[in-house]
C-alpha atoms as a PDB file:
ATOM      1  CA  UNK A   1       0.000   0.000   0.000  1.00  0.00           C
ATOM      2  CA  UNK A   2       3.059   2.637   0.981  1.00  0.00           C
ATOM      3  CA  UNK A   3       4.573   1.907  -2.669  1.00  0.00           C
ATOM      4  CA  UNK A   4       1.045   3.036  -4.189  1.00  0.00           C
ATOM      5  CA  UNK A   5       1.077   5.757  -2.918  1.00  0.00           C
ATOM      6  CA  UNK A   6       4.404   6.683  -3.495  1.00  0.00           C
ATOM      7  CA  UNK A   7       3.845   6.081  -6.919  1.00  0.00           C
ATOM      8  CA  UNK A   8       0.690   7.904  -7.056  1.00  0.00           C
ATOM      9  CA  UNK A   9       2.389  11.189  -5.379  1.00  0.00           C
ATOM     10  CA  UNK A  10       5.570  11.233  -7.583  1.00  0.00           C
ATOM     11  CA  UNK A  11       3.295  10.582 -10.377  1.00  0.00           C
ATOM     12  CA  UNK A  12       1.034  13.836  -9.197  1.00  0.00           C
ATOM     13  CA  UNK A  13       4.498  15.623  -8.432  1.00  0.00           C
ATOM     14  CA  UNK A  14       5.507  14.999 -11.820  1.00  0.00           C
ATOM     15  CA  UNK A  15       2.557  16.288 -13.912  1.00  0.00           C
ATOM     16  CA  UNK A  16       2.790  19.230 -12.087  1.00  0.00           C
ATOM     17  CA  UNK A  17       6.446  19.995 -12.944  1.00  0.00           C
ATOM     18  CA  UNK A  18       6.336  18.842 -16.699  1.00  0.00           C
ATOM     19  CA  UNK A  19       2.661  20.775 -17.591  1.00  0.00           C
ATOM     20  CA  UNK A  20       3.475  24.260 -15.805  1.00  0.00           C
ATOM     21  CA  UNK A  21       4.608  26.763 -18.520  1.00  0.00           C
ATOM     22  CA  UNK A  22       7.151  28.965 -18.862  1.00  0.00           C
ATOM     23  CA  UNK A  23       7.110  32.958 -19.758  1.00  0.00           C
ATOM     24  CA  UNK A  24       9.392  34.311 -21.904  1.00  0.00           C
ATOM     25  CA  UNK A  25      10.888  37.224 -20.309  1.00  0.00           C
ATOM     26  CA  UNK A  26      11.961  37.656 -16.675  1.00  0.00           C
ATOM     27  CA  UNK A  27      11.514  41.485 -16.001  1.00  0.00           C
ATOM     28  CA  UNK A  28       8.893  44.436 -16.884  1.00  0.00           C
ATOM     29  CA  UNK A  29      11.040  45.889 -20.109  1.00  0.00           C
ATOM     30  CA  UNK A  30      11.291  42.198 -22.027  1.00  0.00           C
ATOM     31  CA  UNK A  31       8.059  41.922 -21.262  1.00  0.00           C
ATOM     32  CA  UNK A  32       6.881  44.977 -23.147  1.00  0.00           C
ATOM     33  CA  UNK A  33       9.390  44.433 -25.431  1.00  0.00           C
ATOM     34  CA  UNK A  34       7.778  41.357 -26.994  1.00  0.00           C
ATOM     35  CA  UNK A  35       4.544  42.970 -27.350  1.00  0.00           C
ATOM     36  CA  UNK A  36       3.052  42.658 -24.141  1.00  0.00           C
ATOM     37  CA  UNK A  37       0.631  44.754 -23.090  1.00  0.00           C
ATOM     38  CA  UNK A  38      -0.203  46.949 -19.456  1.00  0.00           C
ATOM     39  CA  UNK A  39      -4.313  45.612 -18.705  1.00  0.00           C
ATOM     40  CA  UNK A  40      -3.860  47.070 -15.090  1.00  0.00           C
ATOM     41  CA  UNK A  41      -1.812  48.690 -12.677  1.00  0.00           C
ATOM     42  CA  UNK A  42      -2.117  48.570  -8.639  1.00  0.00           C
ATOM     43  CA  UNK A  43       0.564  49.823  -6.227  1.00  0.00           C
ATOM     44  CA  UNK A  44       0.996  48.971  -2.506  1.00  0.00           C
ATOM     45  CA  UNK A  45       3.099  50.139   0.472  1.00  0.00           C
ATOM     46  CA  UNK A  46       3.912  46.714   2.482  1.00  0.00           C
ATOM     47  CA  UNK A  47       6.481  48.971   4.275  1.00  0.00           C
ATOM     48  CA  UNK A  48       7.166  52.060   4.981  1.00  0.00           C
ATOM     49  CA  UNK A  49      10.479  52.498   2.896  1.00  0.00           C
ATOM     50  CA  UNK A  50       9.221  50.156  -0.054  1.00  0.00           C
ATOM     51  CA  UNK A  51       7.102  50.477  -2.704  1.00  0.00           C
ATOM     52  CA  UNK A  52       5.558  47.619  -4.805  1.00  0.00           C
ATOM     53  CA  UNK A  53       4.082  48.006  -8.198  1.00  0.00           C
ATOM     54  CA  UNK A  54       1.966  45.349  -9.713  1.00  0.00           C
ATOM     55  CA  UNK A  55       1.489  45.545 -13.497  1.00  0.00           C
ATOM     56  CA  UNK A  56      -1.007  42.971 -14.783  1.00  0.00           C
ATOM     57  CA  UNK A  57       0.284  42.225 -18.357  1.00  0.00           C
ATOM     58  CA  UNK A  58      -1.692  40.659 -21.288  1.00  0.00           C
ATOM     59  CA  UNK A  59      -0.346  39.977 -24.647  1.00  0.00           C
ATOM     60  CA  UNK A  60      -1.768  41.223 -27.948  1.00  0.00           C
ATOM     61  CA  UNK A  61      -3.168  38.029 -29.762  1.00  0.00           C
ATOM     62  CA  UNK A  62      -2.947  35.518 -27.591  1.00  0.00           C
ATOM     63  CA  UNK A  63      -4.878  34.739 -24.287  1.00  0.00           C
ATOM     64  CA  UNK A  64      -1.419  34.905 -21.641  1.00  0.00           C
ATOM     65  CA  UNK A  65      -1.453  36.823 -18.383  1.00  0.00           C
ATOM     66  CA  UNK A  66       1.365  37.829 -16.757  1.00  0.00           C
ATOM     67  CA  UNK A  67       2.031  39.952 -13.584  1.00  0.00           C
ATOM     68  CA  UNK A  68       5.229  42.020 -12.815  1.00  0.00           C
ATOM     69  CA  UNK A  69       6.326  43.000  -9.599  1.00  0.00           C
ATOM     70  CA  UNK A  70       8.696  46.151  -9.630  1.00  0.00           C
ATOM     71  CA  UNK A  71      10.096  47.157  -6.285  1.00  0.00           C
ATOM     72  CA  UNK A  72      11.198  50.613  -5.154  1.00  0.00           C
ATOM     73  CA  UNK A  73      13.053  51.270  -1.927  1.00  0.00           C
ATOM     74  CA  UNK A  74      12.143  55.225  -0.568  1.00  0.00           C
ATOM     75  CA  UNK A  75      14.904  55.751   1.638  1.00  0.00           C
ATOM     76  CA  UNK A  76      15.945  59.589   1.322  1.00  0.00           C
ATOM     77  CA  UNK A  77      15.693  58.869  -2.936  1.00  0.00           C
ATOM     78  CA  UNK A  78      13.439  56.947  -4.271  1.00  0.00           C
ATOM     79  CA  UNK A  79      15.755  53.561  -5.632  1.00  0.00           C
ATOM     80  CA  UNK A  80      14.671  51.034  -8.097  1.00  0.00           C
ATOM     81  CA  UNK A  81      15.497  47.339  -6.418  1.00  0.00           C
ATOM     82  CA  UNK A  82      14.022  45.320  -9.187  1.00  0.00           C
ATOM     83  CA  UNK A  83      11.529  44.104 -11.362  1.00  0.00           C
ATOM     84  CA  UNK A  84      10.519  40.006 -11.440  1.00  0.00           C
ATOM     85  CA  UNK A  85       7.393  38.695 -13.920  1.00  0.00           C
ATOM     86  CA  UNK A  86       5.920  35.490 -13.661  1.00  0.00           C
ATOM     87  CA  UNK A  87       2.525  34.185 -14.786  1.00  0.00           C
ATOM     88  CA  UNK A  88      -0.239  33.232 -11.967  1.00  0.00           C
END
């Protein structure tokens, strides 16, 4: 019975590794360089020295949905820590 399910959880642990898809840029810029576009924008204040903005990105023919994360640290200047995409 253990080595059933075993097998049955690797097998579940696999299909979720081998279907999940991959985006093809890692940051805000590639993004919108490969003809992504902005659907939405929302910005939040976790802290208060950082700033988060959320871009919800769509592209032009097809039906993908990506959001980007760009992070801004407000210490003094305002500083640009970094951007990441991935898709939900």
């Amino acid at each position: 019975m253990k080595k059933i399910l075993g097998i049955l959880i690797f097998g579940l642990l696999w299909c979720n590794i081998s279907f999940s898809e991959e985006i093809d840029c890692d940051t805000l810029n590639e993004c919108l360089k490969k003809n992504y576009i902005i659907k939405s924008k929302m910005t939040f204040k976790p802290h208060e020295t950082i700033l988060n903005i959320i871009y919800e990105l769509t592209k032009k023919r097809d039906k993908v949905l990506i959001h980007c994360i760009v992070k801004y640290r407000l210490s003094g200047t305002t500083r640009f820590k970094g951007s990441r995409c991935y898709r939900p």
